[in-house]
N, C-alpha and C. Protein backbone atom coordinates (compact mmCIF):
# COMPACT_ATOMS: atom_id res chain seq x y z
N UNK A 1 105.71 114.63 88.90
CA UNK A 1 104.72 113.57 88.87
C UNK A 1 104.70 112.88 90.23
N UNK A 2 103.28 112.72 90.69
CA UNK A 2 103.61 111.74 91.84
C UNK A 2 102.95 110.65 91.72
N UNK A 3 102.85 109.29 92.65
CA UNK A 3 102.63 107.94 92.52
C UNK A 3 102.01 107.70 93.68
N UNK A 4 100.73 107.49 93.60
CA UNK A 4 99.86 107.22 94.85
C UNK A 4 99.82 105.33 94.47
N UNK A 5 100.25 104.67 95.75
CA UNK A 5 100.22 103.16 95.42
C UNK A 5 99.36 102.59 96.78
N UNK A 6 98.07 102.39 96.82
CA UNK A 6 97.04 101.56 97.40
C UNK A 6 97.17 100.14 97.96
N UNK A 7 97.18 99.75 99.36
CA UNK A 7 97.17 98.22 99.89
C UNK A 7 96.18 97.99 100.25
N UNK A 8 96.28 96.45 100.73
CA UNK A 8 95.08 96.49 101.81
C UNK A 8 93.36 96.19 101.53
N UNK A 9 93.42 96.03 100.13
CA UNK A 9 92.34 95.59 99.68
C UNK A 9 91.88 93.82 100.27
N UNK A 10 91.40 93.52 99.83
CA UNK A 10 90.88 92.34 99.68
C UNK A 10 89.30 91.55 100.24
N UNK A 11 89.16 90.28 100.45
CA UNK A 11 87.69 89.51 100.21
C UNK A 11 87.78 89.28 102.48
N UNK A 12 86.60 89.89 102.43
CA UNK A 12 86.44 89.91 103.95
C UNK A 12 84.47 89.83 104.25
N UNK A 13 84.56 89.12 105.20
CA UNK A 13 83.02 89.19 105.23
C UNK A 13 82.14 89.74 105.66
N UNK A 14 80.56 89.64 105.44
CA UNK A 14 80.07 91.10 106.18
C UNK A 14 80.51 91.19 108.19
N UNK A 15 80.78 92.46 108.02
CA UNK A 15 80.84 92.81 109.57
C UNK A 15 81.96 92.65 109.96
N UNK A 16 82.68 92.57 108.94
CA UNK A 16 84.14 92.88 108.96
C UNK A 16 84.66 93.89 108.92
N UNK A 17 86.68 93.86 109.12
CA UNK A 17 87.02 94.98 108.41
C UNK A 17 88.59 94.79 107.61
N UNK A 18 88.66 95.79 107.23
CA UNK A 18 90.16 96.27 106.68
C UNK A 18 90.46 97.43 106.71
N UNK A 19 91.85 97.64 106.52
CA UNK A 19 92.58 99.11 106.37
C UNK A 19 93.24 99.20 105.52
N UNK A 20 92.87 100.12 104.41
CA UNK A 20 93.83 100.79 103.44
C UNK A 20 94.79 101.69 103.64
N UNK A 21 95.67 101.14 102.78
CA UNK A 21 96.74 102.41 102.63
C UNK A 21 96.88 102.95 101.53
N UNK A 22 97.28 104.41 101.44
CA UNK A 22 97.45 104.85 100.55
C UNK A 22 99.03 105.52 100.16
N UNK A 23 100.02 105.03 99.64
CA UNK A 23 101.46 106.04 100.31
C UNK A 23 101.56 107.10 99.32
N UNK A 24 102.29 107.90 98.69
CA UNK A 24 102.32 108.99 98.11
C UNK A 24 103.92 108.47 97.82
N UNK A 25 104.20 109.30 96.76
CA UNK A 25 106.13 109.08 96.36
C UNK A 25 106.43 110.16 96.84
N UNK A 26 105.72 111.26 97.57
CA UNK A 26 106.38 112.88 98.23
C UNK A 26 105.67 112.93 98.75
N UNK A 27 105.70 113.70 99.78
CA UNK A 27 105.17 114.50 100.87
C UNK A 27 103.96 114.62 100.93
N UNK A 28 102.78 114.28 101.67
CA UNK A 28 101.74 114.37 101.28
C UNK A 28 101.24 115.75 101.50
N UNK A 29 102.05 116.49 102.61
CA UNK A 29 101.96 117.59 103.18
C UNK A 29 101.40 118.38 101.84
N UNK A 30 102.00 118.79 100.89
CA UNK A 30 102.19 119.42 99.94
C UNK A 30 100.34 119.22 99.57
N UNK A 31 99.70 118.50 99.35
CA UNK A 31 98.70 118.40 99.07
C UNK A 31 97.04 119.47 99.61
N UNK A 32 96.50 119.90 99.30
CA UNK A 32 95.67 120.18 99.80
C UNK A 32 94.36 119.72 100.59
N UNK A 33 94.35 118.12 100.16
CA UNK A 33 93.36 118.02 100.87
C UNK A 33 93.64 116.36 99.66
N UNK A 34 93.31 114.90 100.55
CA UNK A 34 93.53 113.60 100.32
C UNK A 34 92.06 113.01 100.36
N UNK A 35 92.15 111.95 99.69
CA UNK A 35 90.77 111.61 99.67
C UNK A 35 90.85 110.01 99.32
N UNK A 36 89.85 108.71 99.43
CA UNK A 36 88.95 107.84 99.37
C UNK A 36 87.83 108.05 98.68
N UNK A 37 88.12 107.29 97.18
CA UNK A 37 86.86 107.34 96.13
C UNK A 37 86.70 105.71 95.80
N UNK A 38 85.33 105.88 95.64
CA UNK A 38 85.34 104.02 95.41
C UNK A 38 84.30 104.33 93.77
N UNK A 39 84.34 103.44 93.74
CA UNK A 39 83.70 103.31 92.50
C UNK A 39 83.11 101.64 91.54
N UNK A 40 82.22 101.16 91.42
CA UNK A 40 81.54 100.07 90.58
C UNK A 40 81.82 100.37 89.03
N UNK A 41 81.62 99.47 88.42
CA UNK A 41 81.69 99.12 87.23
C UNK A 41 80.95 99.40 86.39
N UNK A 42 80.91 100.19 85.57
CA UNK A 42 80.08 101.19 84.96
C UNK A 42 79.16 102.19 85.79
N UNK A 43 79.75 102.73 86.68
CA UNK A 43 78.97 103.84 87.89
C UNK A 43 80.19 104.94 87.84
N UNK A 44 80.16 105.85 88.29
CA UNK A 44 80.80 107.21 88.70
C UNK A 44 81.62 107.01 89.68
N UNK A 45 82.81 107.79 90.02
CA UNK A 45 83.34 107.55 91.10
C UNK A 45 82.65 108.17 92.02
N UNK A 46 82.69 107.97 93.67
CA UNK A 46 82.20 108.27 94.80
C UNK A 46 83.18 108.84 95.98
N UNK A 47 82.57 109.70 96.01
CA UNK A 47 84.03 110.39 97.50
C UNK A 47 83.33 108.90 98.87
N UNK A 48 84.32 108.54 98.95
CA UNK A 48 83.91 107.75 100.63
C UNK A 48 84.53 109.10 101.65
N UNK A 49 85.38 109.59 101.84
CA UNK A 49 86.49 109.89 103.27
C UNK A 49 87.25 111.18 102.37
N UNK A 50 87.44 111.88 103.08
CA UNK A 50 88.65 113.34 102.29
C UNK A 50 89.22 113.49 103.89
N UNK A 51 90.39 114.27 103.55
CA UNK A 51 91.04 114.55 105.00
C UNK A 51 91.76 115.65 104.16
N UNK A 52 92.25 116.80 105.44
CA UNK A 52 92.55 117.95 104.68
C UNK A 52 94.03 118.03 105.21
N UNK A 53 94.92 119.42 104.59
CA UNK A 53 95.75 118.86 105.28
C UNK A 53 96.01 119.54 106.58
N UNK A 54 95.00 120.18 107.27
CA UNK A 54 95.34 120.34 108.54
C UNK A 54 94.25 119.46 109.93
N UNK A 55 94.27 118.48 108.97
CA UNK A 55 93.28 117.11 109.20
C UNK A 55 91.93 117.01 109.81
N UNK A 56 91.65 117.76 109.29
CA UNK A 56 89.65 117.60 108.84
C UNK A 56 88.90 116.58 108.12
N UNK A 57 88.47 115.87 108.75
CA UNK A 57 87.62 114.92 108.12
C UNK A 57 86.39 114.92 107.57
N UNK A 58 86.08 114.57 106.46
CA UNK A 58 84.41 114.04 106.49
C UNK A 58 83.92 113.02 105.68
N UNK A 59 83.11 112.71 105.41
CA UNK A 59 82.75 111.00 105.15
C UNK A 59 81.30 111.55 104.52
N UNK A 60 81.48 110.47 103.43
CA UNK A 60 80.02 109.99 102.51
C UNK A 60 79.08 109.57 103.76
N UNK A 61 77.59 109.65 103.61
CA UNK A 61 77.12 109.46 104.68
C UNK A 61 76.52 108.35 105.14
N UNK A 62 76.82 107.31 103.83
CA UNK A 62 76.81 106.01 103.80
C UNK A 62 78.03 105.09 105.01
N UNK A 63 78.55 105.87 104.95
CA UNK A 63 80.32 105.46 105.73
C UNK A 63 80.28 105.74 107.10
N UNK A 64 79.32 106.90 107.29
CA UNK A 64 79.76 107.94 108.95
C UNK A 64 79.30 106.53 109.71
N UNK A 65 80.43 106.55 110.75
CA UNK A 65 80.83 105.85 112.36
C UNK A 65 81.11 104.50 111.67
N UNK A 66 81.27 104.29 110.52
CA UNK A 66 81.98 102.69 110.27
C UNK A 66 83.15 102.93 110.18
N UNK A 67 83.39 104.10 108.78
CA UNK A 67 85.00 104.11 108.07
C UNK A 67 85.47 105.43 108.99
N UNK A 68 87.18 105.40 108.90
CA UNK A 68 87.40 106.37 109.47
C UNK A 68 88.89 106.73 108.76
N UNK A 69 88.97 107.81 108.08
CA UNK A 69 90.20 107.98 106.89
C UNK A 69 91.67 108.95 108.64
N UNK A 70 92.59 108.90 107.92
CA UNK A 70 93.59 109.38 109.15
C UNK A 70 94.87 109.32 107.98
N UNK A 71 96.23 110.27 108.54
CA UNK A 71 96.71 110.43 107.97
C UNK A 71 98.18 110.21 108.97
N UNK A 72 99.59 109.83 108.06
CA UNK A 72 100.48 109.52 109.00
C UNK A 72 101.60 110.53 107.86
N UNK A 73 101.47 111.77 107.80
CA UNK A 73 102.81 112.72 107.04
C UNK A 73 104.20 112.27 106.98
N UNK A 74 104.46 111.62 108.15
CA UNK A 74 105.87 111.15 108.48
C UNK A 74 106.08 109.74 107.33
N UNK A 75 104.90 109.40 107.47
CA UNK A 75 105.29 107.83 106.27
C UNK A 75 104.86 108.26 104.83
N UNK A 76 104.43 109.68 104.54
CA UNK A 76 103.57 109.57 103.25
C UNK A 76 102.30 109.06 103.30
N UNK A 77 101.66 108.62 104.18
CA UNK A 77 100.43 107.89 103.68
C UNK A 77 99.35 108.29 104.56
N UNK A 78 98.51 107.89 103.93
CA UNK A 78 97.12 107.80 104.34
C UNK A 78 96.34 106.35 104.58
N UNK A 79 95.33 106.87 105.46
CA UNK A 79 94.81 105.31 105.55
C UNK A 79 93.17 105.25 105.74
N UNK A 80 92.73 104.44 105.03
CA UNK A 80 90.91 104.18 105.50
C UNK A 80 90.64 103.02 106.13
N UNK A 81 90.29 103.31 107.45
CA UNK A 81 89.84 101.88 108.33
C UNK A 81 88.53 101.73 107.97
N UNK A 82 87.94 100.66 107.82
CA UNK A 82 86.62 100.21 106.75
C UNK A 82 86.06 98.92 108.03
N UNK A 83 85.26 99.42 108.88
CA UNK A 83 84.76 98.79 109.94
C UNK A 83 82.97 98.55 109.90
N UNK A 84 82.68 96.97 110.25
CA UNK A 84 81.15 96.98 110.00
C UNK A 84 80.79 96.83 108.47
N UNK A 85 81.79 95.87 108.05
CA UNK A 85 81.62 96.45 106.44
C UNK A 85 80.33 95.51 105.84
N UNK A 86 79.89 96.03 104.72
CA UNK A 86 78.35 95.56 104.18
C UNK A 86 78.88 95.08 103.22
N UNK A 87 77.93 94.58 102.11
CA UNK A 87 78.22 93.72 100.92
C UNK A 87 78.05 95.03 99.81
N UNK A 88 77.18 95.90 100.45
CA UNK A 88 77.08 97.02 99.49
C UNK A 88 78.18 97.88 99.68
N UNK A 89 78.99 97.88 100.59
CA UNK A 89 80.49 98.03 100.18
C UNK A 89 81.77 97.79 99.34
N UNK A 90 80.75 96.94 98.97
CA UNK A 90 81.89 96.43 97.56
C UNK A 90 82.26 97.06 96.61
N UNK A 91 83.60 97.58 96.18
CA UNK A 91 83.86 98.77 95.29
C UNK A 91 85.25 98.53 94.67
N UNK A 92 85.71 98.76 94.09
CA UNK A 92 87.12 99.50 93.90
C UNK A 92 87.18 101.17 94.37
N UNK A 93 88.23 100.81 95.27
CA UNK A 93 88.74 101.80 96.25
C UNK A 93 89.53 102.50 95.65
N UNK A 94 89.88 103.96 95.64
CA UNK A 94 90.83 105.03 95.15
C UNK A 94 91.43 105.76 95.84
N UNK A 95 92.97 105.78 95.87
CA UNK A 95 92.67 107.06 97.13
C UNK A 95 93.42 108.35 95.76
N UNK A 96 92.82 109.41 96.32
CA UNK A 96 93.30 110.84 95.47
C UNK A 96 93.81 111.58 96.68
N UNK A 97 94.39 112.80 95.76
CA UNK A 97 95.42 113.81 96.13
C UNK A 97 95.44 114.86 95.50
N UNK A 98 95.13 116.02 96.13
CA UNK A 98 94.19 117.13 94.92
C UNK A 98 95.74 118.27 95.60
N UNK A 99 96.37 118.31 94.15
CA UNK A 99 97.42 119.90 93.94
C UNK A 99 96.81 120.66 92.93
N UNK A 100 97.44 121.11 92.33
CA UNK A 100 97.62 121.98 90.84
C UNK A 100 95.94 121.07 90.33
N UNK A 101 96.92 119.65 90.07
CA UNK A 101 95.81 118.57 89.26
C UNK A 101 95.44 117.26 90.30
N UNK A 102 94.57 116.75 89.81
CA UNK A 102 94.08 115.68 91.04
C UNK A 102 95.45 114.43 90.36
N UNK A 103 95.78 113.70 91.45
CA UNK A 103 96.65 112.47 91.47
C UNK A 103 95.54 111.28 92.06
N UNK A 104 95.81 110.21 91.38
CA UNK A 104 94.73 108.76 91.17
C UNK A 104 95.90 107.43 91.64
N UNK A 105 95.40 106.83 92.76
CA UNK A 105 96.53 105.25 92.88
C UNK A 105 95.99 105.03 91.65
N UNK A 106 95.86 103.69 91.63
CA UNK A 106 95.65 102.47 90.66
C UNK A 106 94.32 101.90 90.97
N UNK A 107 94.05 101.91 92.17
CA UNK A 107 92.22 101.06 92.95
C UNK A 107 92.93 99.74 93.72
N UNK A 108 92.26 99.62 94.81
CA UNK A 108 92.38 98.00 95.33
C UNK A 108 90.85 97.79 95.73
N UNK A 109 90.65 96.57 95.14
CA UNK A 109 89.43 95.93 95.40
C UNK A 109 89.21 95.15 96.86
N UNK A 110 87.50 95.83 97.38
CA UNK A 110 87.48 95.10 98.04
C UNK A 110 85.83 94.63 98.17
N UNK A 111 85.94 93.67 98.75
CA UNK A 111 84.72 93.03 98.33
C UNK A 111 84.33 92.35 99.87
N UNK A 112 82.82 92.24 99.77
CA UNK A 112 82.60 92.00 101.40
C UNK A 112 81.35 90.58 101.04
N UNK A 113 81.44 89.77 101.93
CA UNK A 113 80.43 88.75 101.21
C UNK A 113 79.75 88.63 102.42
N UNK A 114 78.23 88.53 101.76
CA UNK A 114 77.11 88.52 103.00
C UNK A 114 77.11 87.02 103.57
């Protein structure tokens, strides 16, 4: 079993930013490919950011040249820098981890006020 645990959320205003983290309880190496899903309240989840693991990026196209996902193997974690942020950014944030079966943090909210 692994434990994806999410920081870094919180209330920032438009044209702001923040950085998430995402750490992993093992190796992230092991993974095939990490990801940034956000998701609203009664809506679907949404890929924002995936990174692979021989670190390939790509981005929802709502996101391209604001957010920028990156990965640090040595700490376990991952991270989404969330730059220029809008009010329609407002989500609960996910980060995943796709093996065998997909792995889910918990969400950190973040919210952007115009």
């Amino acid at each position: 079993q692994v434990q994806l645990v999410e920081s870094g959320g919180g209330l920032v205003q438009a044209g702001g930013s923040l950085r998430l983290s995402c750490t992993a309880s093992r190796s992230i190496f092991i993974f095939n490919a990490m990801g940034w899903y956000r998701q609203a309240p009664g809506k679907q989840r949404e890929l924002v950011a995936a990174i692979t693991r021989a670190g390939s990026t790509n981005y929802a196209d709502s996101v391209k040249g604001r957010f920028t996902m990156s990965r640090d193997n040595a700490k376990n974690t991952v991270y989404l820098q969330l730059n220029s942020l809008k009010p329609e950014d407002t989500f609960v944030y996910y980060c995943n981890a796709k093996d065998v079966i997909d792995y889910w943090g918990q969400g950190t909210q973040v919210t952007v006020s115009s």
